[in-house]
PDB file of N, CA and C in Angstrom:
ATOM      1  N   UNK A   1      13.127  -1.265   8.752  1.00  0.00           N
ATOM      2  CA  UNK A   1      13.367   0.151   8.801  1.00  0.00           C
ATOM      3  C   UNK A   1      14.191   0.611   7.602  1.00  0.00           C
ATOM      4  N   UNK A   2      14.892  -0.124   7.254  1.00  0.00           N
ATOM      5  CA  UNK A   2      16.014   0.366   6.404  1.00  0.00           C
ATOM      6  C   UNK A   2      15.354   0.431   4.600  1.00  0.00           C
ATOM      7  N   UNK A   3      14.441   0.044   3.996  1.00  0.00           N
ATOM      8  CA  UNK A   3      12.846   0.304   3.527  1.00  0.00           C
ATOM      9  C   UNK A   3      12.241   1.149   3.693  1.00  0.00           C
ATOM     10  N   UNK A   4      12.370   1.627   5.210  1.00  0.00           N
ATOM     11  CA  UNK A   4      11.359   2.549   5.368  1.00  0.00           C
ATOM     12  C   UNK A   4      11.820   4.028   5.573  1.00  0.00           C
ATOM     13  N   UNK A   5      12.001   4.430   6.335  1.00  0.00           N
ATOM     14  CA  UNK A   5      12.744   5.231   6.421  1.00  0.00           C
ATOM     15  C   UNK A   5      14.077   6.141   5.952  1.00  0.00           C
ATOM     16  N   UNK A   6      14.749   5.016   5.803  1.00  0.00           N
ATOM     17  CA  UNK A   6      16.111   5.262   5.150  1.00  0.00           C
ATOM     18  C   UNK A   6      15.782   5.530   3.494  1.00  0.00           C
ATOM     19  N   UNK A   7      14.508   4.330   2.871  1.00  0.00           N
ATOM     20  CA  UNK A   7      14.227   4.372   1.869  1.00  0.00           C
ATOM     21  C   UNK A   7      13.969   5.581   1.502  1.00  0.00           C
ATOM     22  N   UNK A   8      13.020   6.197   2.186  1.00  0.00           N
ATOM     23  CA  UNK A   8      12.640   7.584   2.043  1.00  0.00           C
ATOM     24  C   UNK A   8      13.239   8.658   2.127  1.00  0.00           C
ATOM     25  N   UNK A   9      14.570   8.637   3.123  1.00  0.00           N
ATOM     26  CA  UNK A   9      15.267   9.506   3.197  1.00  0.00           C
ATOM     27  C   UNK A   9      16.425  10.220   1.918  1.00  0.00           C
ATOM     28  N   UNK A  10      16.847   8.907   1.428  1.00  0.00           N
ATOM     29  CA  UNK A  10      17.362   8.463   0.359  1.00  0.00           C
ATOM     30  C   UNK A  10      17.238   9.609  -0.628  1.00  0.00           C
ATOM     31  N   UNK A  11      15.695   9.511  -1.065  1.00  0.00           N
ATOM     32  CA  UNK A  11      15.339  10.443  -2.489  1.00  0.00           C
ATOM     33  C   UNK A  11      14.856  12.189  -1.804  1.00  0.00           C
ATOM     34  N   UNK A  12      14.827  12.062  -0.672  1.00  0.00           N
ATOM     35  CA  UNK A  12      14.755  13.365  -0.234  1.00  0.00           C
ATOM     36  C   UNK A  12      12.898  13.313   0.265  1.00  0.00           C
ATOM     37  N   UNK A  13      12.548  12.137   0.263  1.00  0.00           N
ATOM     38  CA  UNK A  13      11.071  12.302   0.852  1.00  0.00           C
ATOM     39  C   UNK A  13      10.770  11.712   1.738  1.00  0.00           C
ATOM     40  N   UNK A  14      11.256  11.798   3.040  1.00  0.00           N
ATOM     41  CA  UNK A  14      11.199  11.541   4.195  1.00  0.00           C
ATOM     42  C   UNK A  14       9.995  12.441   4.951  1.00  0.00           C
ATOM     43  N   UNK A  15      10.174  13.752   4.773  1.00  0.00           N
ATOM     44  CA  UNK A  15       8.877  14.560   5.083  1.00  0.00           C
ATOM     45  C   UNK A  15       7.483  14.070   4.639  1.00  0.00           C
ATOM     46  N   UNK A  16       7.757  13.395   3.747  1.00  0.00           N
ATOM     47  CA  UNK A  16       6.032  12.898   3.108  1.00  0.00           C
ATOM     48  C   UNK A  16       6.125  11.266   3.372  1.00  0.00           C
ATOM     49  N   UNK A  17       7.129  10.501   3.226  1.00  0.00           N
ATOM     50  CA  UNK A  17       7.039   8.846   3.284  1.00  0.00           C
ATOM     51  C   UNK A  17       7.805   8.481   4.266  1.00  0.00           C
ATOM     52  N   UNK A  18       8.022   6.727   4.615  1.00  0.00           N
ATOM     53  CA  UNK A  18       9.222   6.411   5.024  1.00  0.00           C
ATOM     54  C   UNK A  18       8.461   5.781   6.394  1.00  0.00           C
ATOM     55  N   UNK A  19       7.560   6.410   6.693  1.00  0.00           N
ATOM     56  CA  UNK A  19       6.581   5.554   8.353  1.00  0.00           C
ATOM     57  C   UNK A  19       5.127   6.207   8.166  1.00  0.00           C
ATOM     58  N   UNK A  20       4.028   5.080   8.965  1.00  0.00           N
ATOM     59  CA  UNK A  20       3.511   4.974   8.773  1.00  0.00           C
ATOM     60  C   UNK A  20       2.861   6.404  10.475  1.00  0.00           C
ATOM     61  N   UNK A  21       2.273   7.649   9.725  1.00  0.00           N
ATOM     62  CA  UNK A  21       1.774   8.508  10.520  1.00  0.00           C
ATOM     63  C   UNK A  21       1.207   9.481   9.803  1.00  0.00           C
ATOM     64  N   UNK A  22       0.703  10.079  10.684  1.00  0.00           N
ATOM     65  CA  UNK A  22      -0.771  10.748  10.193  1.00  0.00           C
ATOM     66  C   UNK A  22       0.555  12.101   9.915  1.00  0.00           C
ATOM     67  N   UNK A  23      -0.450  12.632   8.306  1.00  0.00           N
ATOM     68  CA  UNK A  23       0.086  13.337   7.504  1.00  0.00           C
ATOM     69  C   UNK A  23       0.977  12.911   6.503  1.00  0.00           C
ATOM     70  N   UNK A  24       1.596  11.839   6.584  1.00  0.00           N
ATOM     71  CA  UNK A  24       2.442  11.074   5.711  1.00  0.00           C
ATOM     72  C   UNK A  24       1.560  10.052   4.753  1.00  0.00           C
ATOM     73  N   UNK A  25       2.510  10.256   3.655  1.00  0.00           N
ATOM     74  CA  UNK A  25       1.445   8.954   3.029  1.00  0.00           C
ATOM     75  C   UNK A  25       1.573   7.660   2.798  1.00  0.00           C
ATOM     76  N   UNK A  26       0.779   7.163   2.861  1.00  0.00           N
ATOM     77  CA  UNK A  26       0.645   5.577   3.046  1.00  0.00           C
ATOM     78  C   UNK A  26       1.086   4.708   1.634  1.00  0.00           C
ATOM     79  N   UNK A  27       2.205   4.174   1.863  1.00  0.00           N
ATOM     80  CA  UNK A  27       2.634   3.062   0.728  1.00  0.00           C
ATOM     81  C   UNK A  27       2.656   1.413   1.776  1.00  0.00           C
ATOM     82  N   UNK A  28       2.133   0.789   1.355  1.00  0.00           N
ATOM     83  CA  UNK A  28       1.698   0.104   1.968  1.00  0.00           C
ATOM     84  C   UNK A  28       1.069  -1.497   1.753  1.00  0.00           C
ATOM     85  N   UNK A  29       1.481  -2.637   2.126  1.00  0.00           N
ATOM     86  CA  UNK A  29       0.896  -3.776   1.653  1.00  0.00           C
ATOM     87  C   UNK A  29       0.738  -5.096   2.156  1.00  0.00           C
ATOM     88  N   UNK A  30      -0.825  -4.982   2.528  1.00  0.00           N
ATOM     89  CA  UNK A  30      -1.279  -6.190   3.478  1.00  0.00           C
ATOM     90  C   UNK A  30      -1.351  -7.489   2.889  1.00  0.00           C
ATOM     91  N   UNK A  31      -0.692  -8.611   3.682  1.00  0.00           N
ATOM     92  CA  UNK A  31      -0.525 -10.157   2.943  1.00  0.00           C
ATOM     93  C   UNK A  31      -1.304 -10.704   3.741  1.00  0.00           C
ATOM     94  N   UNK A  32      -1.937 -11.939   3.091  1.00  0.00           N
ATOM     95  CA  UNK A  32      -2.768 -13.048   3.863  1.00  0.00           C
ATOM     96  C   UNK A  32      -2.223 -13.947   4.844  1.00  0.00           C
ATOM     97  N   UNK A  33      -1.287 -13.943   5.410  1.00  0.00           N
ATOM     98  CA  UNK A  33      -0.330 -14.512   6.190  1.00  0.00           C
ATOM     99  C   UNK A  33       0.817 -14.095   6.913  1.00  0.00           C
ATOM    100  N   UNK A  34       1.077 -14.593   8.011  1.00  0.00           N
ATOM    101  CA  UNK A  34       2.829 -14.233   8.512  1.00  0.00           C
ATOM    102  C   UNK A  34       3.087 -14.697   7.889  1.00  0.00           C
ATOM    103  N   UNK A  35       4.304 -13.952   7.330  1.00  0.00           N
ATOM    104  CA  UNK A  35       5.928 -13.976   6.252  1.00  0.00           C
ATOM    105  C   UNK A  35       6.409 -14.857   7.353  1.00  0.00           C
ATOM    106  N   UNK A  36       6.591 -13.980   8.801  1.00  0.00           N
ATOM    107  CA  UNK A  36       7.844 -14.481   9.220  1.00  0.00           C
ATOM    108  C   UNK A  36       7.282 -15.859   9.875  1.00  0.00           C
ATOM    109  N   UNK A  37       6.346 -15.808   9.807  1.00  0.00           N
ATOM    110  CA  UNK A  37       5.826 -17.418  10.259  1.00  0.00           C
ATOM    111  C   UNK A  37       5.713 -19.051   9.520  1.00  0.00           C
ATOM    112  N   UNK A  38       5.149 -18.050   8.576  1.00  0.00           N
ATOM    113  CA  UNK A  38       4.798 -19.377   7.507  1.00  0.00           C
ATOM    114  C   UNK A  38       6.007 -20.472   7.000  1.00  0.00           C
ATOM    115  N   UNK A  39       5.392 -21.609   6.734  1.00  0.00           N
ATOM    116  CA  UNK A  39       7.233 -22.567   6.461  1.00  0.00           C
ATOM    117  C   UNK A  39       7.292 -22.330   5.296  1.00  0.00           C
ATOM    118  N   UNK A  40       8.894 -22.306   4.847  1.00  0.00           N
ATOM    119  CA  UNK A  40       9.247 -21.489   3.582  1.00  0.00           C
ATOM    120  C   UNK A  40       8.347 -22.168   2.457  1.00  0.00           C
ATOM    121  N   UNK A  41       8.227 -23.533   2.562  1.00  0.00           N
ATOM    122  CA  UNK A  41       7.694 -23.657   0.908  1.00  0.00           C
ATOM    123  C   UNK A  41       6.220 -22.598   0.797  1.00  0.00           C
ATOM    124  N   UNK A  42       6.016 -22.799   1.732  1.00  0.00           N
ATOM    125  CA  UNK A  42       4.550 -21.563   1.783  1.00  0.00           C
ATOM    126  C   UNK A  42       4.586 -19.997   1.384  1.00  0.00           C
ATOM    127  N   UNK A  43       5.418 -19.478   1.409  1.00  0.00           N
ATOM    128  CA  UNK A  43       5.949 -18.178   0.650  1.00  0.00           C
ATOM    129  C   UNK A  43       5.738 -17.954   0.140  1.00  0.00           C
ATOM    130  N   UNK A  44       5.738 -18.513  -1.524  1.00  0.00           N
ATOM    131  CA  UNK A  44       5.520 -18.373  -2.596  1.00  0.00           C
ATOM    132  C   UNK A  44       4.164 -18.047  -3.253  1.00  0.00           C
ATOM    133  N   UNK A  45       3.220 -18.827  -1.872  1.00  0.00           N
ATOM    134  CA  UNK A  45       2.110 -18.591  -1.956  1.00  0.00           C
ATOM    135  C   UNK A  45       0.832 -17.674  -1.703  1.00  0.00           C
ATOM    136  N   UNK A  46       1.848 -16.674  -1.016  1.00  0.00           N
ATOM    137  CA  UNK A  46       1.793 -15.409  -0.269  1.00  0.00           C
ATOM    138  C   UNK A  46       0.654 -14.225  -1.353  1.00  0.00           C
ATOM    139  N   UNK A  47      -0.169 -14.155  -0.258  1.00  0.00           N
ATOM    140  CA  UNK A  47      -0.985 -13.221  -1.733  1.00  0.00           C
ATOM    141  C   UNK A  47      -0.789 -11.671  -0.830  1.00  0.00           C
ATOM    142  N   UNK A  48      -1.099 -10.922  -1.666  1.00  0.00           N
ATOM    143  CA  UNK A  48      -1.650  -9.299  -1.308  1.00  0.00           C
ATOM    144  C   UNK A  48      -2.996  -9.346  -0.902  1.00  0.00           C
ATOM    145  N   UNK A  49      -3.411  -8.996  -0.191  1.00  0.00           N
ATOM    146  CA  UNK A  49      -5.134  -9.095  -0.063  1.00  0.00           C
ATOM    147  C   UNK A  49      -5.568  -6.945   0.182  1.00  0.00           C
ATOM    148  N   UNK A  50      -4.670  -5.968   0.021  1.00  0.00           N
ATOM    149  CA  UNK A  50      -4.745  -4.822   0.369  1.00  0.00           C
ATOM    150  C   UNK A  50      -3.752  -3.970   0.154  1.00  0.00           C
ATOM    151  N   UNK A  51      -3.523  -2.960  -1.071  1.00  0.00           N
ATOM    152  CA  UNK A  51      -2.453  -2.399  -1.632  1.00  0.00           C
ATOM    153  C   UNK A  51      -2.789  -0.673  -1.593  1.00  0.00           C
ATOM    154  N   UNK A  52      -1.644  -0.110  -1.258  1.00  0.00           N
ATOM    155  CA  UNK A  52      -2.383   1.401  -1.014  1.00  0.00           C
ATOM    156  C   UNK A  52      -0.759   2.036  -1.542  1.00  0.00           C
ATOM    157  N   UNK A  53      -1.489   2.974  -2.320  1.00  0.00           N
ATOM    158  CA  UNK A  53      -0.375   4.252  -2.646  1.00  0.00           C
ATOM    159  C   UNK A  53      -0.188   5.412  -2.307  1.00  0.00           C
ATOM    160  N   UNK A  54       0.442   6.135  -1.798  1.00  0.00           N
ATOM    161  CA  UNK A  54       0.071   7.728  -1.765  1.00  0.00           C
ATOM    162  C   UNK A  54      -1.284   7.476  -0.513  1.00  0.00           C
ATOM    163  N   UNK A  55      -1.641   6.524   0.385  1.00  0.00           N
ATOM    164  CA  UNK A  55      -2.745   6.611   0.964  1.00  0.00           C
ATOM    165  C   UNK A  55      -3.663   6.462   0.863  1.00  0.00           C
ATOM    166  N   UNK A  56      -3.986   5.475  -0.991  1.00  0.00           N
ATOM    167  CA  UNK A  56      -5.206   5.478  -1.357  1.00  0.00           C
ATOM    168  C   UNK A  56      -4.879   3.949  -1.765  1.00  0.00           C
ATOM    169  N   UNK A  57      -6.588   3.469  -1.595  1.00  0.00           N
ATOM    170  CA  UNK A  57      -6.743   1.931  -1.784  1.00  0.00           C
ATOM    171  C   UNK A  57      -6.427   1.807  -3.482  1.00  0.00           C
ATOM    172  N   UNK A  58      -5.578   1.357  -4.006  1.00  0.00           N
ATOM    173  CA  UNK A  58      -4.818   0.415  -5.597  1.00  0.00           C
ATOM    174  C   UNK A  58      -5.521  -0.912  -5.645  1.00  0.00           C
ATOM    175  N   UNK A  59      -5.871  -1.210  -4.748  1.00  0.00           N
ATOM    176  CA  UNK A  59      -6.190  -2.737  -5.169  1.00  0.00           C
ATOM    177  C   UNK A  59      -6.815  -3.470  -3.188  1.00  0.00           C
ATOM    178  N   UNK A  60      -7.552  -4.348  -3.326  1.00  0.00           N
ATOM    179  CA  UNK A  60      -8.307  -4.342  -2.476  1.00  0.00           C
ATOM    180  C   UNK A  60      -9.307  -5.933  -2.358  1.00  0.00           C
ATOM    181  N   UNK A  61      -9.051  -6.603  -1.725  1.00  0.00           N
ATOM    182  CA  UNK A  61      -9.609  -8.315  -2.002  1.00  0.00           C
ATOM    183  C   UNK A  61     -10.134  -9.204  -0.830  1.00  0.00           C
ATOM    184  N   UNK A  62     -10.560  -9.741  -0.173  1.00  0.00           N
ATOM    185  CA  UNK A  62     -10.816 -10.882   0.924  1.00  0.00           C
ATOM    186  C   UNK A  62     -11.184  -9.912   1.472  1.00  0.00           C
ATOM    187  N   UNK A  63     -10.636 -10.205   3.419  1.00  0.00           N
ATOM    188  CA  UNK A  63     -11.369  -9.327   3.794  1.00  0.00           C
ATOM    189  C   UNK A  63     -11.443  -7.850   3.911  1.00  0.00           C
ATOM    190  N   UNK A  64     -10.841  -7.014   2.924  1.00  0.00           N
ATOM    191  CA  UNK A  64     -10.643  -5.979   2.558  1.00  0.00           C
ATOM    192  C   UNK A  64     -11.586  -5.230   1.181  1.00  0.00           C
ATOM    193  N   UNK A  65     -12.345  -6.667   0.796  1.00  0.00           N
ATOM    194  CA  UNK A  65     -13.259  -6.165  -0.474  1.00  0.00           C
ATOM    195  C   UNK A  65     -14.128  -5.120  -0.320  1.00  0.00           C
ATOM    196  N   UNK A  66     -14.240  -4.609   0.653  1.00  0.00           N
ATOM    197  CA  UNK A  66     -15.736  -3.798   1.160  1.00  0.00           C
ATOM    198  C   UNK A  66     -14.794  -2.630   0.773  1.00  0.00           C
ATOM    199  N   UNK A  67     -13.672  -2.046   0.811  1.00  0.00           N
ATOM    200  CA  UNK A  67     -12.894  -0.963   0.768  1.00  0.00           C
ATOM    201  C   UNK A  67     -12.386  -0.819  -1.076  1.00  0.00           C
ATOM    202  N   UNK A  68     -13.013  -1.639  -2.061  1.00  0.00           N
ATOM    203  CA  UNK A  68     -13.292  -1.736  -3.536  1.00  0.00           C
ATOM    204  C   UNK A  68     -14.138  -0.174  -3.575  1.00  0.00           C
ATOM    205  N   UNK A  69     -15.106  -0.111  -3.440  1.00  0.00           N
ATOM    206  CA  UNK A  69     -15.622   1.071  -3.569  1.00  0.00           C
ATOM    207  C   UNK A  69     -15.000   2.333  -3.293  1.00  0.00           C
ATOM    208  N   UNK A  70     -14.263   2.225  -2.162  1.00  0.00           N
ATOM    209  CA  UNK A  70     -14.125   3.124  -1.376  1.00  0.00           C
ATOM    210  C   UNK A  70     -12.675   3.784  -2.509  1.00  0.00           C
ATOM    211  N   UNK A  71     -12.211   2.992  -3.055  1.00  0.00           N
ATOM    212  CA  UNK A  71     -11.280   2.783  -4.312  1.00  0.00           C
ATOM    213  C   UNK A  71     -11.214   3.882  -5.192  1.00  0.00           C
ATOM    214  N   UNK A  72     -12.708   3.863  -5.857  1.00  0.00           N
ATOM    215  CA  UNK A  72     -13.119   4.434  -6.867  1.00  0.00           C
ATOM    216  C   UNK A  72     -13.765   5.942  -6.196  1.00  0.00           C
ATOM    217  N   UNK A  73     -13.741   6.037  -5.377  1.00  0.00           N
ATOM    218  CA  UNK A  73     -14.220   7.638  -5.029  1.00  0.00           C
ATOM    219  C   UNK A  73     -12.880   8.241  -4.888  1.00  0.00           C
ATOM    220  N   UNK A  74     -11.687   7.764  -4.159  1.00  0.00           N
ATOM    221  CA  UNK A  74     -10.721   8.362  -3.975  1.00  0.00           C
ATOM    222  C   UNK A  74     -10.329   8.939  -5.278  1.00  0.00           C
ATOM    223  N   UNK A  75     -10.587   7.637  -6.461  1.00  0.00           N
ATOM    224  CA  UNK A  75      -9.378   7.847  -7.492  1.00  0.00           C
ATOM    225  C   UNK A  75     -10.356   9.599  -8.344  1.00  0.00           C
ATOM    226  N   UNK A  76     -11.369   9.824  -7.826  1.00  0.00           N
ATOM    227  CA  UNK A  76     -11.905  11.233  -8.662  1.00  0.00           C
ATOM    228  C   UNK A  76     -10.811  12.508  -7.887  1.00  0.00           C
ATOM    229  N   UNK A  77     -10.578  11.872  -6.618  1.00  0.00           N
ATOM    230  CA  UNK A  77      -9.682  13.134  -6.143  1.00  0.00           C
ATOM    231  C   UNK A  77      -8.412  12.953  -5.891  1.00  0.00           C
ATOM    232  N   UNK A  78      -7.368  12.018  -6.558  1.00  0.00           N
ATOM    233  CA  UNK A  78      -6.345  11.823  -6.741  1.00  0.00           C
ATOM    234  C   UNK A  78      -5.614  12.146  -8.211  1.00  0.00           C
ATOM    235  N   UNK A  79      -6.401  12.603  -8.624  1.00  0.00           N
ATOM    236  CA  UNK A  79      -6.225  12.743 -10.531  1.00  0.00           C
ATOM    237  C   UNK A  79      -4.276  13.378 -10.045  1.00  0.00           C
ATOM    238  N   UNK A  80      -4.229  14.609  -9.278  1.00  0.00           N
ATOM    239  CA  UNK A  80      -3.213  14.926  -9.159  1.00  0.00           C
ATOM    240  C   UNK A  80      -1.803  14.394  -8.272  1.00  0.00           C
ATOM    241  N   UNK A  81      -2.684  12.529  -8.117  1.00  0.00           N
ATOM    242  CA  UNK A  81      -1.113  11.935  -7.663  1.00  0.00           C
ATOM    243  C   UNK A  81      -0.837  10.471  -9.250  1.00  0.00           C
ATOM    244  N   UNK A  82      -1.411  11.058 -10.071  1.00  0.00           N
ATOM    245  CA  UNK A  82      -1.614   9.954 -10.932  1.00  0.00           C
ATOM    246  C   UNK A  82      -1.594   8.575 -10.345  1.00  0.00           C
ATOM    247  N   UNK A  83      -2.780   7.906 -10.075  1.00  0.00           N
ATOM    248  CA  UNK A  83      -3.279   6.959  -9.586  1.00  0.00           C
ATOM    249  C   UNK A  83      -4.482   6.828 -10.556  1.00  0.00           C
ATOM    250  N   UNK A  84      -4.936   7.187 -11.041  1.00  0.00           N
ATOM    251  CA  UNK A  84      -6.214   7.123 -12.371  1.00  0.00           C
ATOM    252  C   UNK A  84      -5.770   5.816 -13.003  1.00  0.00           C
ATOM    253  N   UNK A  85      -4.580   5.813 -13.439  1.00  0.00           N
ATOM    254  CA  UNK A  85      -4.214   4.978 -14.695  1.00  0.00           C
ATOM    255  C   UNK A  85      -4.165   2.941 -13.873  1.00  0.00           C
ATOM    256  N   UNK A  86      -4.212   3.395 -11.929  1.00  0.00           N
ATOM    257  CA  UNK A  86      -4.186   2.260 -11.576  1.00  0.00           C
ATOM    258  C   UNK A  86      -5.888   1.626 -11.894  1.00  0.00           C
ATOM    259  N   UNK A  87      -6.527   2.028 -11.899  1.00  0.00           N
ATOM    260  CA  UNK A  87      -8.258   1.982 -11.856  1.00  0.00           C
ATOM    261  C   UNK A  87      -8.683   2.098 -13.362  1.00  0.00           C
ATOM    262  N   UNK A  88      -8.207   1.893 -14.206  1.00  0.00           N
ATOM    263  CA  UNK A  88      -8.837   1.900 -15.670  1.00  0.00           C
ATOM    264  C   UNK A  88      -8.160   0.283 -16.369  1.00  0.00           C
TER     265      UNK A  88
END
């Protein structure tokens, strides 16, 4: 929570970030594994498989590849959260 919320509260954008709900936007990042599970030497090995900014797919891999496309349509109507420059 203290990431999330508080994080957001922090810079004054709590109204737009900070939890994950409809109207808010999604910062966000799916790993191939429990963190809190895995034995530590395994950590390191920890990948992203699903990265989202502002609510829009950044990056996208395993079983999340099908949402690659879905990538590149957003980024024509995001020009105004600068996210373009993630996709080039």
């Amino acid at each position: 929570m203290l990431y999330t919320k508080v994080g957001a509260w922090f810079p004054f954008e709590d109204a737009d970030r900070g939890e994950i709900a409809v109207g808010k936007l999604a910062d966000l990042v799916v790993i191939d594994r429990d963190y809190f599970t895995v034995p530590s030497d395994e950590i390191g090995k920890t990948k992203a498989v699903l990265t989202m900014v502002g609510g829009h797919i950044v990056y996208a891999t395993g079983p999340f590849a099908g949402f690659e496309e879905q990538r590149y349509r957003q980024a024509a109507s995001s020009a105004d959260l600068g996210l373009r420059w993630a996709l080039s």
